[in-house]
C-alpha atoms as a PDB file:
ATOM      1  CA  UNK A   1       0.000   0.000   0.000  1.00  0.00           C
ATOM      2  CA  UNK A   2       1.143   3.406  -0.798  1.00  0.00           C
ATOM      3  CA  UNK A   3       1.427   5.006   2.755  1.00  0.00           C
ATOM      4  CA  UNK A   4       3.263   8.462   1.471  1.00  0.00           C
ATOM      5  CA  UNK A   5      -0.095   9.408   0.573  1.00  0.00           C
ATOM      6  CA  UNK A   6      -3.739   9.898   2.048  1.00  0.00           C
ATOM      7  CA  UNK A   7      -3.739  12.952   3.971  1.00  0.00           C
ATOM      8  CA  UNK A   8      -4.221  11.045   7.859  1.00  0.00           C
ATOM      9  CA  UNK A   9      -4.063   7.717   6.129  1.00  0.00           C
ATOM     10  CA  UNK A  10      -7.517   7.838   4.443  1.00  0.00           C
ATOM     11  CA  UNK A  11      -9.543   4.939   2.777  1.00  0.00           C
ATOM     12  CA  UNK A  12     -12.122   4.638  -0.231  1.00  0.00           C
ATOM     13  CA  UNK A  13     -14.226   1.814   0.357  1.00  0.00           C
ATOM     14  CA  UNK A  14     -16.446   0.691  -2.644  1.00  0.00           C
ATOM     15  CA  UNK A  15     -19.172  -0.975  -1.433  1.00  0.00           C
ATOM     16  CA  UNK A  16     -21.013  -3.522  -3.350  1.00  0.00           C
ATOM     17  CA  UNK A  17     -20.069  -2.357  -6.829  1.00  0.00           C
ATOM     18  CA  UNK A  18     -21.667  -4.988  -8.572  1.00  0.00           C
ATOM     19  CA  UNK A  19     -23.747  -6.128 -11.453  1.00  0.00           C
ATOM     20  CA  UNK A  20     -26.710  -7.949  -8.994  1.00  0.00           C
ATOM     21  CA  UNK A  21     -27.588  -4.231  -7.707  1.00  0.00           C
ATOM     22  CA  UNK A  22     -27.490  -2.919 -11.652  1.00  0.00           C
ATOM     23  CA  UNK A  23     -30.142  -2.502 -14.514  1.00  0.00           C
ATOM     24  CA  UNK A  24     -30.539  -5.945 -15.855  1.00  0.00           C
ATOM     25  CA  UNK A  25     -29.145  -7.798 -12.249  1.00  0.00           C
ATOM     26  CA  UNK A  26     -31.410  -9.403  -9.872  1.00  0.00           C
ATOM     27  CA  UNK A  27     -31.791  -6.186  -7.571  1.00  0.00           C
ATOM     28  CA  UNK A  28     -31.631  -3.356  -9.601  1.00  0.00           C
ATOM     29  CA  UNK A  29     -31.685   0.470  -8.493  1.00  0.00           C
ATOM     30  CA  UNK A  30     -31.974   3.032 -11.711  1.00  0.00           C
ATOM     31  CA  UNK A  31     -28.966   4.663 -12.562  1.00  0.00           C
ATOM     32  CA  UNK A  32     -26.784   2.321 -11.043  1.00  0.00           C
ATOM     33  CA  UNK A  33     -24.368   1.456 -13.955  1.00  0.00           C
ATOM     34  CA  UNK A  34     -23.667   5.095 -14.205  1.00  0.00           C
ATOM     35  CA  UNK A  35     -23.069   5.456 -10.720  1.00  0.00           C
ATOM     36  CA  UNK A  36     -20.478   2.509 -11.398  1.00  0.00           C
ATOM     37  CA  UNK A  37     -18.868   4.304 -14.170  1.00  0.00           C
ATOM     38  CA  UNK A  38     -18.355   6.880 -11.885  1.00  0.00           C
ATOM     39  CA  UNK A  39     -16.983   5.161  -9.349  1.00  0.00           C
ATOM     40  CA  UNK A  40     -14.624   3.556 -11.094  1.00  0.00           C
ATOM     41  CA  UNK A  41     -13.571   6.868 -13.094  1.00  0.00           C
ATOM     42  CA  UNK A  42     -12.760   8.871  -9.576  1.00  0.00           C
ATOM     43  CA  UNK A  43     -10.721   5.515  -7.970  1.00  0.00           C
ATOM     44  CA  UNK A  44      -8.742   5.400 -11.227  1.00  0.00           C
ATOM     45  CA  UNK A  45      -8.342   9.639 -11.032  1.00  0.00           C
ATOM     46  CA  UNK A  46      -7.886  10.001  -7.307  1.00  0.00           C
ATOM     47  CA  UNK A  47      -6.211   6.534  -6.487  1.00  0.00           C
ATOM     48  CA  UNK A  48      -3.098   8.244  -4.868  1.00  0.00           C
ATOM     49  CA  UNK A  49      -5.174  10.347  -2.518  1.00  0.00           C
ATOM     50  CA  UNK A  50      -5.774   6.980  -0.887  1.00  0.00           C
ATOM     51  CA  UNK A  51      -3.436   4.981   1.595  1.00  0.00           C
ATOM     52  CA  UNK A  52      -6.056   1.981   0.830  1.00  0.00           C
ATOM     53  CA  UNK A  53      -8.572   1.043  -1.699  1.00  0.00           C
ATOM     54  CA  UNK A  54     -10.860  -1.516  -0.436  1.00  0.00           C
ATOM     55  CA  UNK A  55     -14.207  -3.404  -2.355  1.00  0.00           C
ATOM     56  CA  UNK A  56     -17.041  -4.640  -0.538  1.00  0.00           C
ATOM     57  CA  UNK A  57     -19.152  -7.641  -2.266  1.00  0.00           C
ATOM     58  CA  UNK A  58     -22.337  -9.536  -1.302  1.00  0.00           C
ATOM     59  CA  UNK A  59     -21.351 -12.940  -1.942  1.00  0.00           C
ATOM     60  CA  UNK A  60     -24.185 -15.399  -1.043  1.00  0.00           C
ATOM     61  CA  UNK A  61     -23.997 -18.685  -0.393  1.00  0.00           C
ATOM     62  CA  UNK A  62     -26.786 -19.593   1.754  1.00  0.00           C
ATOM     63  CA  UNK A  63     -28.196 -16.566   3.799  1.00  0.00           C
ATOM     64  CA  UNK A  64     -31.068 -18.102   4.759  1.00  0.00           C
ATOM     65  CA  UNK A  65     -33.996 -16.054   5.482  1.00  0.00           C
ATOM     66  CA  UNK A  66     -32.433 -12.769   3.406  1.00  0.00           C
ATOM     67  CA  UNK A  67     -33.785 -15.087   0.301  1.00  0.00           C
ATOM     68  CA  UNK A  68     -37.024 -15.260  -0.669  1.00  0.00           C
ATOM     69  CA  UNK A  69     -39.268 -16.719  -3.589  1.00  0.00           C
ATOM     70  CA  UNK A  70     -41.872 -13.505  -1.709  1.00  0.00           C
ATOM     71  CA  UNK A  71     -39.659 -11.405  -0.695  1.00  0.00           C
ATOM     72  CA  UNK A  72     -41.148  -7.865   1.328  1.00  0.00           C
ATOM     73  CA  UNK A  73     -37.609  -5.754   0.112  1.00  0.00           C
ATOM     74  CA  UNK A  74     -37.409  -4.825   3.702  1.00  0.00           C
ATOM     75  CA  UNK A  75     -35.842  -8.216   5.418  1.00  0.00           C
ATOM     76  CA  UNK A  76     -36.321 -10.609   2.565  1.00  0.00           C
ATOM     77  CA  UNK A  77     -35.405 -10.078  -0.845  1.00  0.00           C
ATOM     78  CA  UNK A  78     -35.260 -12.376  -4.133  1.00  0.00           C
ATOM     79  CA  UNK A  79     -32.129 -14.095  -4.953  1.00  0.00           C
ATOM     80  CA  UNK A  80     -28.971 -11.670  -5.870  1.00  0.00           C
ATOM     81  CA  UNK A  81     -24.969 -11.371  -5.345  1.00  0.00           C
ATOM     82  CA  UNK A  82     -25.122 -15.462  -5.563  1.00  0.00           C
ATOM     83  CA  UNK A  83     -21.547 -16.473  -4.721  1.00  0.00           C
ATOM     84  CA  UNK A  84     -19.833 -17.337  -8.048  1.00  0.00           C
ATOM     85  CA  UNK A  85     -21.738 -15.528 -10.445  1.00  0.00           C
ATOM     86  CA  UNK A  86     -21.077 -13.204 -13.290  1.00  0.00           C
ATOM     87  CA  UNK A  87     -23.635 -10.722 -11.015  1.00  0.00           C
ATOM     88  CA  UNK A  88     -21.640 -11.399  -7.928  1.00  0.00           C
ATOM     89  CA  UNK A  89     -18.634 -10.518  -9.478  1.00  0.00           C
ATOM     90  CA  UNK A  90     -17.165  -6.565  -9.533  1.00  0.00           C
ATOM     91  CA  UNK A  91     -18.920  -4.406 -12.224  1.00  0.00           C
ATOM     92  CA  UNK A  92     -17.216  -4.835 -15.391  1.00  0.00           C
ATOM     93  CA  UNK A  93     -16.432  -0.848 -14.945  1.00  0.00           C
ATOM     94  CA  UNK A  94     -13.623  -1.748 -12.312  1.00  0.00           C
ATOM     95  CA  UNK A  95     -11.869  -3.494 -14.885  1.00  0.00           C
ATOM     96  CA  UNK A  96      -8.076  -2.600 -14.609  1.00  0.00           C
ATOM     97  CA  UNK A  97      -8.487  -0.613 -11.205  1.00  0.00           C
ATOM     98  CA  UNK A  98      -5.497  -2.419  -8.003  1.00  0.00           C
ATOM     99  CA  UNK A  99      -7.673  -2.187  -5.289  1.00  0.00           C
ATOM    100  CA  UNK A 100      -5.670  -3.434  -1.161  1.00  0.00           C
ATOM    101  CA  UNK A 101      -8.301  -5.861  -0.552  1.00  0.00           C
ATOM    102  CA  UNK A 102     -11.399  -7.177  -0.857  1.00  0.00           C
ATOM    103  CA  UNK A 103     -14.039  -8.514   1.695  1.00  0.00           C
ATOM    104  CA  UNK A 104     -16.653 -10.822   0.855  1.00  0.00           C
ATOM    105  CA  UNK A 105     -19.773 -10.897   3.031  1.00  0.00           C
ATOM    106  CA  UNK A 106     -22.803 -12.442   3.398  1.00  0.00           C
ATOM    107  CA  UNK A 107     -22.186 -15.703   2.933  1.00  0.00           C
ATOM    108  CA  UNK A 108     -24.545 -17.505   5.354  1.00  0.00           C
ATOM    109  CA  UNK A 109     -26.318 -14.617   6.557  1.00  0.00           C
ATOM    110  CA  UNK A 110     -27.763 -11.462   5.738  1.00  0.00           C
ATOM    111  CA  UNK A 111     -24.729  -8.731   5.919  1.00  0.00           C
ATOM    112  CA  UNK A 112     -25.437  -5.025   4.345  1.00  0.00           C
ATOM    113  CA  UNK A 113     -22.466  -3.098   5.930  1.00  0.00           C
ATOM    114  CA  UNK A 114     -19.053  -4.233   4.520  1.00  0.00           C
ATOM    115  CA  UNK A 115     -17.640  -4.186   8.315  1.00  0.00           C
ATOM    116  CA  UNK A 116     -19.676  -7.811   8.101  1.00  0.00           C
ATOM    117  CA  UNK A 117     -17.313  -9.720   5.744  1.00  0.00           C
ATOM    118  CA  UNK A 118     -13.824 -10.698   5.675  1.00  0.00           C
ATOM    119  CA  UNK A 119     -11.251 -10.776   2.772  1.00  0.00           C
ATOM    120  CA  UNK A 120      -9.057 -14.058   1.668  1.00  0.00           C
ATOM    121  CA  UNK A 121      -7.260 -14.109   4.629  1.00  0.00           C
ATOM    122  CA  UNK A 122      -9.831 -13.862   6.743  1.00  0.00           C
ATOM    123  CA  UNK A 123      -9.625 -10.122   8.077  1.00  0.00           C
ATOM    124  CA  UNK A 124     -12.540  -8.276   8.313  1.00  0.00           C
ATOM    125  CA  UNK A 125     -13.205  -4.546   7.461  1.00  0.00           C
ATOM    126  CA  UNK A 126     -12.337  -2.872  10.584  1.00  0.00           C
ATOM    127  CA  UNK A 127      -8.480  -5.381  10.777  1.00  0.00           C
ATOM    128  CA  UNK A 128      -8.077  -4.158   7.308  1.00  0.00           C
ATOM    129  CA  UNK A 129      -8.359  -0.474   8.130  1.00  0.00           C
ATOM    130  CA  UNK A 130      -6.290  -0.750  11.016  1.00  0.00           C
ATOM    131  CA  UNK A 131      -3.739  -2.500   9.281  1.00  0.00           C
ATOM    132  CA  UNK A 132      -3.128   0.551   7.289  1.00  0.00           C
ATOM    133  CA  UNK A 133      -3.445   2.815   9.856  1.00  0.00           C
ATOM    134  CA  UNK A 134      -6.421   4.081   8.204  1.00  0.00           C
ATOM    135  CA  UNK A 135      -8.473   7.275  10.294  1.00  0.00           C
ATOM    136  CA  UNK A 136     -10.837   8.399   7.553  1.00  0.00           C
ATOM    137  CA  UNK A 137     -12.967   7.036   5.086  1.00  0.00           C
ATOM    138  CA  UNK A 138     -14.798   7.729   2.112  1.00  0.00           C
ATOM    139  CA  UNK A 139     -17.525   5.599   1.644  1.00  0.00           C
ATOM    140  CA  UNK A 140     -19.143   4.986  -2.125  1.00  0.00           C
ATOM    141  CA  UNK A 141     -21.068   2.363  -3.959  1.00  0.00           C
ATOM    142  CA  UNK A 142     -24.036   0.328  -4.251  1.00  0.00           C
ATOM    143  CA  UNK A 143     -26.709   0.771  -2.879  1.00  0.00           C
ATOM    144  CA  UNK A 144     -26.837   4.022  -0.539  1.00  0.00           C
ATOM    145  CA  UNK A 145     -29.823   3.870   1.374  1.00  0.00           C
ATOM    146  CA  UNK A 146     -28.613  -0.141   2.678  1.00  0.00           C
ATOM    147  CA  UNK A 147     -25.065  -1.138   2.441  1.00  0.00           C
ATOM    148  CA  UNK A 148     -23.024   2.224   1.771  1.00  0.00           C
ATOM    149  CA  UNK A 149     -25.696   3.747   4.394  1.00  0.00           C
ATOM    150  CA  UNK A 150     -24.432   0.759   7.035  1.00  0.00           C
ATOM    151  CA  UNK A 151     -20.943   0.548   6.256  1.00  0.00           C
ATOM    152  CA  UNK A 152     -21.010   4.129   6.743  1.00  0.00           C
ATOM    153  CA  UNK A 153     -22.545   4.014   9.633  1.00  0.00           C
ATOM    154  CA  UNK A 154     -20.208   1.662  11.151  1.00  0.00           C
ATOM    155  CA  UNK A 155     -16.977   3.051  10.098  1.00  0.00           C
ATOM    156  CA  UNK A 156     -18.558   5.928  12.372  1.00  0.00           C
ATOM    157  CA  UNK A 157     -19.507   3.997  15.311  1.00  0.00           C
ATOM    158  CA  UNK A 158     -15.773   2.616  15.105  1.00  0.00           C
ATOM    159  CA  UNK A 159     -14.160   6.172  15.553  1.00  0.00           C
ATOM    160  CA  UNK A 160     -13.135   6.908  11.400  1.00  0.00           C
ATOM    161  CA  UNK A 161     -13.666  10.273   9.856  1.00  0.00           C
ATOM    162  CA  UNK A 162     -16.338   9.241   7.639  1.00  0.00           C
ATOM    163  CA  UNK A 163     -17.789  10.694   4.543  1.00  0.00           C
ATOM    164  CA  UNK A 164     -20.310   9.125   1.796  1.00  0.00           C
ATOM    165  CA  UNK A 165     -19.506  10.852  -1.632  1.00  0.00           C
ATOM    166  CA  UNK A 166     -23.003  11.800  -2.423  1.00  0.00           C
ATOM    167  CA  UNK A 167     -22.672  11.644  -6.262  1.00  0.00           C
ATOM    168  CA  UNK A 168     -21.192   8.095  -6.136  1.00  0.00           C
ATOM    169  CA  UNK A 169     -23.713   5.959  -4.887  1.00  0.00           C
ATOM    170  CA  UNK A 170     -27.361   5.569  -5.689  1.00  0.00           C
ATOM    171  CA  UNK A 171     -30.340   4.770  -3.111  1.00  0.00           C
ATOM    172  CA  UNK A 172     -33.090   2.539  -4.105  1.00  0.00           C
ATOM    173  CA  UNK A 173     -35.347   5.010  -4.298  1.00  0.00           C
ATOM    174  CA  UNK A 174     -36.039   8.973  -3.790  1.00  0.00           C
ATOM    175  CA  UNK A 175     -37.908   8.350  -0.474  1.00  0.00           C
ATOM    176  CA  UNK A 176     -35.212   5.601   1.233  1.00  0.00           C
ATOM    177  CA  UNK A 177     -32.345   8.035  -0.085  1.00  0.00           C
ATOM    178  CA  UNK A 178     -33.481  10.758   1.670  1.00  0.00           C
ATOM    179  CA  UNK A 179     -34.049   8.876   5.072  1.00  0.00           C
ATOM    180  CA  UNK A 180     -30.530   7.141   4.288  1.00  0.00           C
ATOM    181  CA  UNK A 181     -28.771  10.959   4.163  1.00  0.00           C
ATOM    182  CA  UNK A 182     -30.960  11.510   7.268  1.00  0.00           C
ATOM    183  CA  UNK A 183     -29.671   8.924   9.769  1.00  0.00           C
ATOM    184  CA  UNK A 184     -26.365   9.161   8.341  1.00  0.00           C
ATOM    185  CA  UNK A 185     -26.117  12.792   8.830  1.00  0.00           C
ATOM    186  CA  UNK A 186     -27.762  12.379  12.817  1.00  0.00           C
ATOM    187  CA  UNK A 187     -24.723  10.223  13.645  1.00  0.00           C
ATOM    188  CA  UNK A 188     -22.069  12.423  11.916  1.00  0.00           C
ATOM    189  CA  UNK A 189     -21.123  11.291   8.701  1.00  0.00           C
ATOM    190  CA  UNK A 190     -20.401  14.094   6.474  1.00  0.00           C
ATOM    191  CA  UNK A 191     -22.245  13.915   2.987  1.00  0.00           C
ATOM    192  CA  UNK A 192     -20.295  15.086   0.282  1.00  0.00           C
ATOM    193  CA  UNK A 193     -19.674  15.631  -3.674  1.00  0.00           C
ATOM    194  CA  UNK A 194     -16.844  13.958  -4.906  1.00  0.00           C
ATOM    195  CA  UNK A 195     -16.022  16.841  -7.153  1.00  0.00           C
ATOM    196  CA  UNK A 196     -15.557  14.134 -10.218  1.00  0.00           C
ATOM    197  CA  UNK A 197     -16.001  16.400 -13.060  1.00  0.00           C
ATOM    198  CA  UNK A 198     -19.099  15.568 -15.750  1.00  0.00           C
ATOM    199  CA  UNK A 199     -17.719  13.718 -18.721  1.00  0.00           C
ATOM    200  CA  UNK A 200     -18.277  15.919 -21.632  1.00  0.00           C
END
């Protein structure tokens, strides 16, 4: 990891950048691939102002309950991020991009913030972070009003300078996006452009 850079060793976490939570996946949110092109343009731009890159990916095996063949989108949902699909895998977008790590989560259980999963070697989130000496994060991906909005969340509650890029993630919907900002603002995360300039 490049530690010479990252003003306070900070993080971007990419949370769940992946084709299940895309137009034509099993879960999809509109706008979502363009939100991935995105993200994947500002890591590629602004990968030195990081002392660690880190993806998040819900990789089900059997999660039990989260599954359902009538799902209510609150606690159940239909089948997505199944553990060895094309889906499951990073967006195509990503393509190219070094990233430190990678945690997988969700494997047996339901698991929305990435501080749920573990990478290859079995370190979760938070061990990653700390690793790297890591004090603040930026927080993007799929989809904001669940997993960014509880990763966020918990890179909070563990003591990280925590910001959501705002233009970088999509919710679900208008109505859960705006309660997502809301709780996320009450406990102190700082919402934020990215400043990613529009493609012309």
């Amino acid at each position: 990891m490049n530690q010479n850079v990252g003003q306070g060793g900070r993080a971007l976490i990419l949370v769940d950048v992946q084709p299940t939570f895309c137009e034509g996946g099993a879960l999809p949110s509109p706008g979502a691939n363009a939100v991935s092109e995105r993200v994947a343009r500002y890591t590629a731009e602004h990968r030195d102002e990081y002392a660690a890159v880190v993806t998040t990916q819900d990789w089900h095996i059997d999660p039990g309950e989260h599954f359902s063949d009538e799902p209510d989108f609150v606690d159940t949902w239909p089948p997505h991020g199944v553990a060895g699909t094309a889906e499951a895998e990073l967006h195509p977008a990503l393509a190219g991009l070094t990233f430190d790590a990678s945690v997988k989560k969700g494997q047996y259980a339901a698991a929305y913030s990435g501080f749920e999963g573990t990478d290859e070697q079995g370190r979760t989130l938070a061990q990653i972070l700390r690793d790297a000496d890591i004090t603040s994060v930026d927080v993007v991906g799929l989809v904001e009003s669940h997993c960014v909005k509880e990763t966020a969340l918990d890179a909070k509650k563990l003591g990280l300078h925590t910001r959501v890029l705002t233009d970088l993630t999509v919710p679900v919907s208008p109505e859960l996006g705006a309660l997502a900002r809301q709780q996320m603002a009450a406990a102190g995360v700082a919402l934020e452009e990215s400043g990613l300039a529009s493609e012309s």
